[in-house]
PDB file of N, CA and C in Angstrom:
ATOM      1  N   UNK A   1      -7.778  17.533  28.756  1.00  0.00           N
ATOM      2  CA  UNK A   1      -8.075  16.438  27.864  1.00  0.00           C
ATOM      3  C   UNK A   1      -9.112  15.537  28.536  1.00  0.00           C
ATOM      4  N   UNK A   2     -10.085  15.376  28.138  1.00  0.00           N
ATOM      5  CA  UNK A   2     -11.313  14.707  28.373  1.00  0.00           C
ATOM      6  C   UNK A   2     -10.913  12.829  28.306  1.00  0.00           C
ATOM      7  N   UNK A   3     -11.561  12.313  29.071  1.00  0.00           N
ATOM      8  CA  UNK A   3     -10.859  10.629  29.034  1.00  0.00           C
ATOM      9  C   UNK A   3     -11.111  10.025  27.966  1.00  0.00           C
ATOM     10  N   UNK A   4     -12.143  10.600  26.841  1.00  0.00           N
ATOM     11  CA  UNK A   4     -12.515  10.006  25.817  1.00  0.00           C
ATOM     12  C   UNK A   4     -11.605   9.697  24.906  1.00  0.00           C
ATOM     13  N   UNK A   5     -11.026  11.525  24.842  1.00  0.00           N
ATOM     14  CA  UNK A   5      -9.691  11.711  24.136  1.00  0.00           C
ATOM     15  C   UNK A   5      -8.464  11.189  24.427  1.00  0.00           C
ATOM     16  N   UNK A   6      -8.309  11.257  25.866  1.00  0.00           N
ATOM     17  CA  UNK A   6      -7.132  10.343  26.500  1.00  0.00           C
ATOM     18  C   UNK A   6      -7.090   8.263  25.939  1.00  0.00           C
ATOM     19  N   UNK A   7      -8.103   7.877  25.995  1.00  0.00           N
ATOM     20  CA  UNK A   7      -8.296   6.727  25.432  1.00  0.00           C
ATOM     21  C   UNK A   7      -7.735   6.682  24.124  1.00  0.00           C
ATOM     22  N   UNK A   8      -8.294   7.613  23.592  1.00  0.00           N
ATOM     23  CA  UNK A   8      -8.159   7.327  21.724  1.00  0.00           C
ATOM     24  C   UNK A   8      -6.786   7.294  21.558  1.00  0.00           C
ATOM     25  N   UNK A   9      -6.272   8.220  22.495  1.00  0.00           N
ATOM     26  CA  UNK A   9      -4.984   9.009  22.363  1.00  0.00           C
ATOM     27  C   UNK A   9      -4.015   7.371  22.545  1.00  0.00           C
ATOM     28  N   UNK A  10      -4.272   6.252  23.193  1.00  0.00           N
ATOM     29  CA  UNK A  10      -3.585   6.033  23.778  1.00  0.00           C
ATOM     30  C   UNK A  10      -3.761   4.311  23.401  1.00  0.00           C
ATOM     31  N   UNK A  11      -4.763   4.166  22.550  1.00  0.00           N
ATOM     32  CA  UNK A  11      -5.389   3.156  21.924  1.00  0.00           C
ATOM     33  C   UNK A  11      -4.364   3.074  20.626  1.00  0.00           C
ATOM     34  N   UNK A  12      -4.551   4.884  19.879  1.00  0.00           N
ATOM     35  CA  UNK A  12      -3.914   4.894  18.602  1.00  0.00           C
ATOM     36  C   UNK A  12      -2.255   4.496  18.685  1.00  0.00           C
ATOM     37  N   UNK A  13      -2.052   5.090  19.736  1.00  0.00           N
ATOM     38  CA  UNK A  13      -0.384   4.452  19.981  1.00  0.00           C
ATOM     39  C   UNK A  13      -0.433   3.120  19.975  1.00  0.00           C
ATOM     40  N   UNK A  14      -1.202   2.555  20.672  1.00  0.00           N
ATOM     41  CA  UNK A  14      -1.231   1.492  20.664  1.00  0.00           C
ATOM     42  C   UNK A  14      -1.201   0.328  19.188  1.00  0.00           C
ATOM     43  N   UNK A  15      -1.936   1.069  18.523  1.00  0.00           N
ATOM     44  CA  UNK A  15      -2.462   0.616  16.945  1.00  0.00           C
ATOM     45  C   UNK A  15      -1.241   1.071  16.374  1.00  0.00           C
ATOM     46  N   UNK A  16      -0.704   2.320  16.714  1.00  0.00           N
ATOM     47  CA  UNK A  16       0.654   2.286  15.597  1.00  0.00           C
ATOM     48  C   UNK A  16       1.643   1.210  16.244  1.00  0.00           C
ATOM     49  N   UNK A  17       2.035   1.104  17.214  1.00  0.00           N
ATOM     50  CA  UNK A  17       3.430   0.209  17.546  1.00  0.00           C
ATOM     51  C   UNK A  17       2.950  -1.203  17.330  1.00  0.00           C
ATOM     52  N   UNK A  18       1.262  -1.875  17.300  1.00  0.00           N
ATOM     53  CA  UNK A  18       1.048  -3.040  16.614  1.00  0.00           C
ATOM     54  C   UNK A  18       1.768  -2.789  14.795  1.00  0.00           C
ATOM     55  N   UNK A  19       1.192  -1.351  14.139  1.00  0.00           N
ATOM     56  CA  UNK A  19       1.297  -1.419  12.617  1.00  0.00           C
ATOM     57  C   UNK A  19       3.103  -1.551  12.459  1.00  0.00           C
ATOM     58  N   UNK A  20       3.933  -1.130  13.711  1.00  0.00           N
ATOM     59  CA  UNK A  20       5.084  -1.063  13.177  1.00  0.00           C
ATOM     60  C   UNK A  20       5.591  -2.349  13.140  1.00  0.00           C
ATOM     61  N   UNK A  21       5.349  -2.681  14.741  1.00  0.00           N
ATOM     62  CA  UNK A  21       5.617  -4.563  14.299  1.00  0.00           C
ATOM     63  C   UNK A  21       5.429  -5.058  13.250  1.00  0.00           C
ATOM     64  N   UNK A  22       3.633  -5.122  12.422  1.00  0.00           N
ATOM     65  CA  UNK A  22       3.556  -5.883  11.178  1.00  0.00           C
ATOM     66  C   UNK A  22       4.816  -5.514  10.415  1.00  0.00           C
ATOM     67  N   UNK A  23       4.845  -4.156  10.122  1.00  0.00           N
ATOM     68  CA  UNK A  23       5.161  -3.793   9.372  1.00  0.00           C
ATOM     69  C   UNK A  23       6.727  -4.265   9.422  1.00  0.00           C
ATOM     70  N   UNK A  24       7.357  -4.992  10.621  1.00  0.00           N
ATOM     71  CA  UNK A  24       8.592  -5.607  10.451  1.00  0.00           C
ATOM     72  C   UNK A  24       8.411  -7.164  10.298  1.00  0.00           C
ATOM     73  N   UNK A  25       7.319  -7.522  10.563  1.00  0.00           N
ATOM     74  CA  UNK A  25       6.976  -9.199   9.551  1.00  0.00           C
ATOM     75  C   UNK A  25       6.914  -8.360   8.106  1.00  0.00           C
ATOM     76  N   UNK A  26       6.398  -7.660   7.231  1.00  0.00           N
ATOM     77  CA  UNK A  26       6.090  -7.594   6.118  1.00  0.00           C
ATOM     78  C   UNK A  26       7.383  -7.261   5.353  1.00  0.00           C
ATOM     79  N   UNK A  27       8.255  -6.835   6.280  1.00  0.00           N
ATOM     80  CA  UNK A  27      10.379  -6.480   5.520  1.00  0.00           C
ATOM     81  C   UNK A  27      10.756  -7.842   5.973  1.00  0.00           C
ATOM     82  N   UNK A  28      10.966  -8.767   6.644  1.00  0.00           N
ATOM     83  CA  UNK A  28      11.311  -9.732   7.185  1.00  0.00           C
ATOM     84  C   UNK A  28      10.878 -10.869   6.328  1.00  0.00           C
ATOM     85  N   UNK A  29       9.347 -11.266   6.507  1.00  0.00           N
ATOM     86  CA  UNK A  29       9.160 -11.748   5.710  1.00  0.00           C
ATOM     87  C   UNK A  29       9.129 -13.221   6.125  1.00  0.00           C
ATOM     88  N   UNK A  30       9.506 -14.402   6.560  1.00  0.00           N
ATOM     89  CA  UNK A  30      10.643 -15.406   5.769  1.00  0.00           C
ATOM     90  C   UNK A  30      10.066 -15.688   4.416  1.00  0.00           C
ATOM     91  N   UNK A  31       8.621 -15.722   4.277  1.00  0.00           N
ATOM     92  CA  UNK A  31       7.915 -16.353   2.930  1.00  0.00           C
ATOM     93  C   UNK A  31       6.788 -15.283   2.347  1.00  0.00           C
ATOM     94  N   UNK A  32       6.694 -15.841   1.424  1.00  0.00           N
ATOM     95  CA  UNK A  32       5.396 -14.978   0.445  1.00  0.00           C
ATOM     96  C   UNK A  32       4.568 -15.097   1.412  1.00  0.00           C
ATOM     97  N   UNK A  33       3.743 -16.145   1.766  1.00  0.00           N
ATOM     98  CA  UNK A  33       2.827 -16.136   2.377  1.00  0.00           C
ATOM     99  C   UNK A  33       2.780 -15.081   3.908  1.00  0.00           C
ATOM    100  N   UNK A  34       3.236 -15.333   4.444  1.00  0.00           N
ATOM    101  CA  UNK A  34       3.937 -14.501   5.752  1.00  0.00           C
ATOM    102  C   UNK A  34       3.413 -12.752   5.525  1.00  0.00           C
ATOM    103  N   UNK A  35       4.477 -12.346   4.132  1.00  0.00           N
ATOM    104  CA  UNK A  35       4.341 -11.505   3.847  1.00  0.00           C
ATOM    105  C   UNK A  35       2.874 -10.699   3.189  1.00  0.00           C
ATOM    106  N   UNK A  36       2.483 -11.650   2.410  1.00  0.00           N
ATOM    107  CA  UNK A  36       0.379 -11.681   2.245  1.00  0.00           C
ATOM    108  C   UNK A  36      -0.170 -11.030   3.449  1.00  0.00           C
ATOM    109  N   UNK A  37       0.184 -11.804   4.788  1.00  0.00           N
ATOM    110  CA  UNK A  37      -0.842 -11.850   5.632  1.00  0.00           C
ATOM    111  C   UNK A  37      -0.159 -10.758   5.938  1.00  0.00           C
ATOM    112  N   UNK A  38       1.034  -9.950   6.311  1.00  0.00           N
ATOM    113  CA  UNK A  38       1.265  -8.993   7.085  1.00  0.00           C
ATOM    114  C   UNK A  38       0.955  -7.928   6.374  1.00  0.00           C
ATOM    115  N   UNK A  39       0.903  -7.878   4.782  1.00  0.00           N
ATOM    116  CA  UNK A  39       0.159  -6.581   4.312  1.00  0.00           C
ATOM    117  C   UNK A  39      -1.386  -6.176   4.217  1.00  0.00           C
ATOM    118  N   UNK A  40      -2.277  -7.179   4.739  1.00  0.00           N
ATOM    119  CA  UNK A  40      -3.264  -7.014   4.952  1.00  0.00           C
ATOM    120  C   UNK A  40      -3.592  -7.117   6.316  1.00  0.00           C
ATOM    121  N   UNK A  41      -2.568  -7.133   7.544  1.00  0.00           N
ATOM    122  CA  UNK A  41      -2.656  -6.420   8.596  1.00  0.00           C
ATOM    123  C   UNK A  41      -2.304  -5.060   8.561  1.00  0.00           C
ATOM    124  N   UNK A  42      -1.666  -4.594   7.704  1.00  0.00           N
ATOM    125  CA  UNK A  42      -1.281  -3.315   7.553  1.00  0.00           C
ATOM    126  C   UNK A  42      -2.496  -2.605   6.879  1.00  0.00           C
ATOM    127  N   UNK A  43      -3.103  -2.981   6.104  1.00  0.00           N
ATOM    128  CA  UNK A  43      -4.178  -2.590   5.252  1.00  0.00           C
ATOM    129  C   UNK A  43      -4.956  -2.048   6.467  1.00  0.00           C
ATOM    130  N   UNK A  44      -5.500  -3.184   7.410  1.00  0.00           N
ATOM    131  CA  UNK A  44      -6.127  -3.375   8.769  1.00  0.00           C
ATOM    132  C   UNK A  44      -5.587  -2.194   9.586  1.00  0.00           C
ATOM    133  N   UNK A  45      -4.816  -2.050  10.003  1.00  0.00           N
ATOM    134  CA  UNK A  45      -4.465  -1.750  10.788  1.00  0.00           C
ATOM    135  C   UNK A  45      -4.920   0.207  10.182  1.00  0.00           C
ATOM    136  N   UNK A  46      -4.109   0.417   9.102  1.00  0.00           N
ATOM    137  CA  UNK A  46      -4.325   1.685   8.462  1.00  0.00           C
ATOM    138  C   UNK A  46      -5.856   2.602   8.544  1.00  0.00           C
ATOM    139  N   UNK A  47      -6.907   1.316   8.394  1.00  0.00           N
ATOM    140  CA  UNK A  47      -8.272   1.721   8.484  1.00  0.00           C
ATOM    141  C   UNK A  47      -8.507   2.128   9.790  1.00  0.00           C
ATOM    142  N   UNK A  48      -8.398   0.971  11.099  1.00  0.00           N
ATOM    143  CA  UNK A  48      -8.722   1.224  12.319  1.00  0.00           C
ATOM    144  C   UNK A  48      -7.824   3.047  12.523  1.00  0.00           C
ATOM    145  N   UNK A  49      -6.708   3.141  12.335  1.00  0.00           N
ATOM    146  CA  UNK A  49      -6.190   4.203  12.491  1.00  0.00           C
ATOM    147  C   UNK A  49      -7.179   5.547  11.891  1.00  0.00           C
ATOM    148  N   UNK A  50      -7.341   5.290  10.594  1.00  0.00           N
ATOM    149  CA  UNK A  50      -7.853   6.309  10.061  1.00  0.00           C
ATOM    150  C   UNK A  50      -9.327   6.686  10.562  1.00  0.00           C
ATOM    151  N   UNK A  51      -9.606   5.715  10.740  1.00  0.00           N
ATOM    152  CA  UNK A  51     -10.996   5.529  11.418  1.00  0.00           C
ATOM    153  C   UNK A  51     -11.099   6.017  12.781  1.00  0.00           C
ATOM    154  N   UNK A  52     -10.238   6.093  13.612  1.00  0.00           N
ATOM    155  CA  UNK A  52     -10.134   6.350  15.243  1.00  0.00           C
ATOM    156  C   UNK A  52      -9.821   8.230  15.293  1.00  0.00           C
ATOM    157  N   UNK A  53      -9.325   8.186  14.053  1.00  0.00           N
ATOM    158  CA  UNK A  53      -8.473   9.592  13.443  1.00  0.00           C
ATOM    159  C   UNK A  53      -9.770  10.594  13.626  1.00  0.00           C
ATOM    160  N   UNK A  54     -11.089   9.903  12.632  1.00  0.00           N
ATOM    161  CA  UNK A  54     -12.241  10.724  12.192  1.00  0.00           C
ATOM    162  C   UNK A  54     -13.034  11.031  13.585  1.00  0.00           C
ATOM    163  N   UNK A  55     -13.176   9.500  14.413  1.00  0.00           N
ATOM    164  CA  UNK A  55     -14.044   9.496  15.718  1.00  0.00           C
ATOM    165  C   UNK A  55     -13.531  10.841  16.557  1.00  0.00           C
ATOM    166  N   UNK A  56     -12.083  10.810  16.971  1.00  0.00           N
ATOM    167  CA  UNK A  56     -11.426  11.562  17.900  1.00  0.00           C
ATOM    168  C   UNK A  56     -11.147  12.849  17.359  1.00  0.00           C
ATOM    169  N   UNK A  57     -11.549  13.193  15.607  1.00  0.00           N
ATOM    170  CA  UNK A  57     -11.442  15.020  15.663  1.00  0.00           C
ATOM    171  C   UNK A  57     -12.418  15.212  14.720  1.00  0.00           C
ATOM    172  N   UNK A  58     -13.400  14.291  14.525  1.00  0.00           N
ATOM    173  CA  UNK A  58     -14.751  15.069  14.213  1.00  0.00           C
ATOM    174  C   UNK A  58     -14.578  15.281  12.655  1.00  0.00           C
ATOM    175  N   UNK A  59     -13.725  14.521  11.627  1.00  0.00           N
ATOM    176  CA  UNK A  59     -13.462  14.766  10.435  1.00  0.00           C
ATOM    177  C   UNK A  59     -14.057  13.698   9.472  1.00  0.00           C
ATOM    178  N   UNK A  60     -15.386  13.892   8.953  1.00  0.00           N
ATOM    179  CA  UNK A  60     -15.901  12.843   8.517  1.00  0.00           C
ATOM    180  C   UNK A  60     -15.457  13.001   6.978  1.00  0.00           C
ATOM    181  N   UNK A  61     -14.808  13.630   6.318  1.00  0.00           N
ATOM    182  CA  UNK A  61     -14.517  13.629   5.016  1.00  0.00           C
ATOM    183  C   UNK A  61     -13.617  12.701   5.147  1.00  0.00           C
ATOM    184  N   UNK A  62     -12.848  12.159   5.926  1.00  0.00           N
ATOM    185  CA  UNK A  62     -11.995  10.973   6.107  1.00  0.00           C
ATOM    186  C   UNK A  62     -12.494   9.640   6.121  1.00  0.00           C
ATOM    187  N   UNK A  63     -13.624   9.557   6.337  1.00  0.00           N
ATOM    188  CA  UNK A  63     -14.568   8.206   5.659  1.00  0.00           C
ATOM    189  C   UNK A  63     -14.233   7.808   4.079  1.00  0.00           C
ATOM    190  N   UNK A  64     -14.246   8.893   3.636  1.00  0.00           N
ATOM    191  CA  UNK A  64     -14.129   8.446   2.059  1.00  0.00           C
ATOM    192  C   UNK A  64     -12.455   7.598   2.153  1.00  0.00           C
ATOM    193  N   UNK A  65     -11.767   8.043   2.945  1.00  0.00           N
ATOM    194  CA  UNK A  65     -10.409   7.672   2.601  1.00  0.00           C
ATOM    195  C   UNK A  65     -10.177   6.451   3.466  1.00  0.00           C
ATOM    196  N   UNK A  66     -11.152   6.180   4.153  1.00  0.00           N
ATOM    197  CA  UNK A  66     -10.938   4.543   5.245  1.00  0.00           C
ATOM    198  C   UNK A  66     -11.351   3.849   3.695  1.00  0.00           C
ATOM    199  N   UNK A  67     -12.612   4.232   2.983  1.00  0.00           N
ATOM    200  CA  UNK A  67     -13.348   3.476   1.847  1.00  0.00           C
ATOM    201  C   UNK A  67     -12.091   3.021   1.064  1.00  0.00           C
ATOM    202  N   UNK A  68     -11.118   3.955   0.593  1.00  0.00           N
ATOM    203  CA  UNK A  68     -10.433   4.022  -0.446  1.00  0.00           C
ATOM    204  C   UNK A  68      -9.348   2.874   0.271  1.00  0.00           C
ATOM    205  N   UNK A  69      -8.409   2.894   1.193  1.00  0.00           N
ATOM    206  CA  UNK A  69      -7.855   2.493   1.504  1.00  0.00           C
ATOM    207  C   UNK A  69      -7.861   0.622   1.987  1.00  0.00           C
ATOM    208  N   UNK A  70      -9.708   0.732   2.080  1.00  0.00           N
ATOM    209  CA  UNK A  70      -9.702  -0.944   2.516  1.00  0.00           C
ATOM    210  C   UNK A  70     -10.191  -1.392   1.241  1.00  0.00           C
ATOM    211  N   UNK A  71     -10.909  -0.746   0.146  1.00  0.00           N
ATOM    212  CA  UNK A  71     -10.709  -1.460  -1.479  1.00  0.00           C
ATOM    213  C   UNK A  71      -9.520  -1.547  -1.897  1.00  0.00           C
ATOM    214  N   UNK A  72      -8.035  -0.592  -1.867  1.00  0.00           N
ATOM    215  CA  UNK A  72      -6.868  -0.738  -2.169  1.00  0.00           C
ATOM    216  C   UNK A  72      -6.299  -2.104  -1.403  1.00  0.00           C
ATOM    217  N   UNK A  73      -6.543  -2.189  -0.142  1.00  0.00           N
ATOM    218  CA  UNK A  73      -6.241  -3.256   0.714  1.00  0.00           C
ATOM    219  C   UNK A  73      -6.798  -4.871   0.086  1.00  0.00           C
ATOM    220  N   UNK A  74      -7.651  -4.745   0.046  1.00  0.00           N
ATOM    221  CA  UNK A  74      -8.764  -6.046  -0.388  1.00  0.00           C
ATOM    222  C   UNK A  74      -8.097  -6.148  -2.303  1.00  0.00           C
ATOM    223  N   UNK A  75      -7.210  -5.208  -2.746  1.00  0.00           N
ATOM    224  CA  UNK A  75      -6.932  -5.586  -4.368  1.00  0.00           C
ATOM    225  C   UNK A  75      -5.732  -5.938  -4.059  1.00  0.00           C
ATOM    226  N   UNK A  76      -4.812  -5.537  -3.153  1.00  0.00           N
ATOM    227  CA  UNK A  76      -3.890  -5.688  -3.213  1.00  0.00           C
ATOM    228  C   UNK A  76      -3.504  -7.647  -2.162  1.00  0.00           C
ATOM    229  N   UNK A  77      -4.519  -7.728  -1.247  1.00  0.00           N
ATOM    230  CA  UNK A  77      -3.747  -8.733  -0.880  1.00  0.00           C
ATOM    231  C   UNK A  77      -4.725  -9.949  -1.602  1.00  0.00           C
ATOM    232  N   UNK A  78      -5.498  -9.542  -2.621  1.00  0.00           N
ATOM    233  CA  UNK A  78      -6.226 -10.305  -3.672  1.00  0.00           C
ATOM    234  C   UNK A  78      -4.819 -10.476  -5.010  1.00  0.00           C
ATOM    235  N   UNK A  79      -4.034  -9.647  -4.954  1.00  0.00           N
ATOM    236  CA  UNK A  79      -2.860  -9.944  -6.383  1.00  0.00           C
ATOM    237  C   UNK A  79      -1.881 -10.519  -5.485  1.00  0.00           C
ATOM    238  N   UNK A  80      -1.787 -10.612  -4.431  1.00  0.00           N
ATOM    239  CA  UNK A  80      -1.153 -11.316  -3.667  1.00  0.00           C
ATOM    240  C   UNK A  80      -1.357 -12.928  -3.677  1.00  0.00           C
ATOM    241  N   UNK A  81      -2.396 -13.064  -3.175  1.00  0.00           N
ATOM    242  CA  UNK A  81      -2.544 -14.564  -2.804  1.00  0.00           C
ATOM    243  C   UNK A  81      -2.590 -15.038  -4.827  1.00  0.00           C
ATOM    244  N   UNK A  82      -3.147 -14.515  -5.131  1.00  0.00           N
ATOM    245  CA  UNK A  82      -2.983 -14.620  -6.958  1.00  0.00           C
ATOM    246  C   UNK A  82      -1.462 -14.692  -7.179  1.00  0.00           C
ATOM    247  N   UNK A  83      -0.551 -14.180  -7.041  1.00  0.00           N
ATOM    248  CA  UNK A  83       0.904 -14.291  -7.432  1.00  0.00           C
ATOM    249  C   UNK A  83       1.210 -15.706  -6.412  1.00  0.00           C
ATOM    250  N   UNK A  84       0.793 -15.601  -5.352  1.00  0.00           N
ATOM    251  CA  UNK A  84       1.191 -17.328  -4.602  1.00  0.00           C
ATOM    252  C   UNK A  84       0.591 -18.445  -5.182  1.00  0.00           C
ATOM    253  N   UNK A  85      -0.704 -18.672  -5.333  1.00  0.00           N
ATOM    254  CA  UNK A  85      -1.393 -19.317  -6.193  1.00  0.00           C
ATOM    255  C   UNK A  85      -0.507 -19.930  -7.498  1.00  0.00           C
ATOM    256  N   UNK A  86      -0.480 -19.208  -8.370  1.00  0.00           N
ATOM    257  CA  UNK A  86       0.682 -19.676  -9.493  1.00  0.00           C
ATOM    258  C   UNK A  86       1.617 -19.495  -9.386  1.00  0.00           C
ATOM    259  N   UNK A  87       2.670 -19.329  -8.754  1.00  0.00           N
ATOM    260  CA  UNK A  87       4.043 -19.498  -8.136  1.00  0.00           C
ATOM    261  C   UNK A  87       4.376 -18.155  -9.403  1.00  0.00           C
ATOM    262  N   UNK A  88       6.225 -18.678  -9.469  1.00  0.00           N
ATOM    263  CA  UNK A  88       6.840 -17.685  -9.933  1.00  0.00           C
ATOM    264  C   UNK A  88       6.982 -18.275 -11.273  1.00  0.00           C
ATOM    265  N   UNK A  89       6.189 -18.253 -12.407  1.00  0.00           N
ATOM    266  CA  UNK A  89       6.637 -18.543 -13.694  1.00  0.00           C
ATOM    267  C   UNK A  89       6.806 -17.526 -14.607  1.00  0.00           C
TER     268      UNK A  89
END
């Protein structure tokens, strides 16, 4: 294993046990808001992954799916701050 690969290798762990944390603010929660920001670290976090995914095995058809995933990201914590905005009526 080449150190390049050893890095990525070891970066991406790194990036998942950050995504799992969020991902226990985003069940936790205490507030809407809280929860906003931790799904668009997850959004975040998903890209850098997918993205480190393509660098380290040479799979550029996976670009299209970083694309897809940070417009899904950017709508979703856009109906977010929109549902906080006007509360719960």
């Amino acid at each position: 294993m080449s150190p390049f690969q050893l890095t990525m290798t070891i970066l991406m762990a790194l990036l998942s046990l950050s995504l799992a944390v969020t991902f226990w603010r985003l069940v936790r929660g205490p507030s809407i808001p809280d929860r906003a920001v931790a799904f668009d670290m997850i959004m975040t976090h998903l890209v850098g992954l997918i993205a480190m995914f393509v660098v380290q095995f040479r799979q550029p058809i996976l670009i299209d799916a970083v694309i897809v995933v940070s417009v899904l990201g950017f709508l979703g914590t856009v109906a977010l701050a929109r549902y906080i905005e006007e509360g719960r009526n």
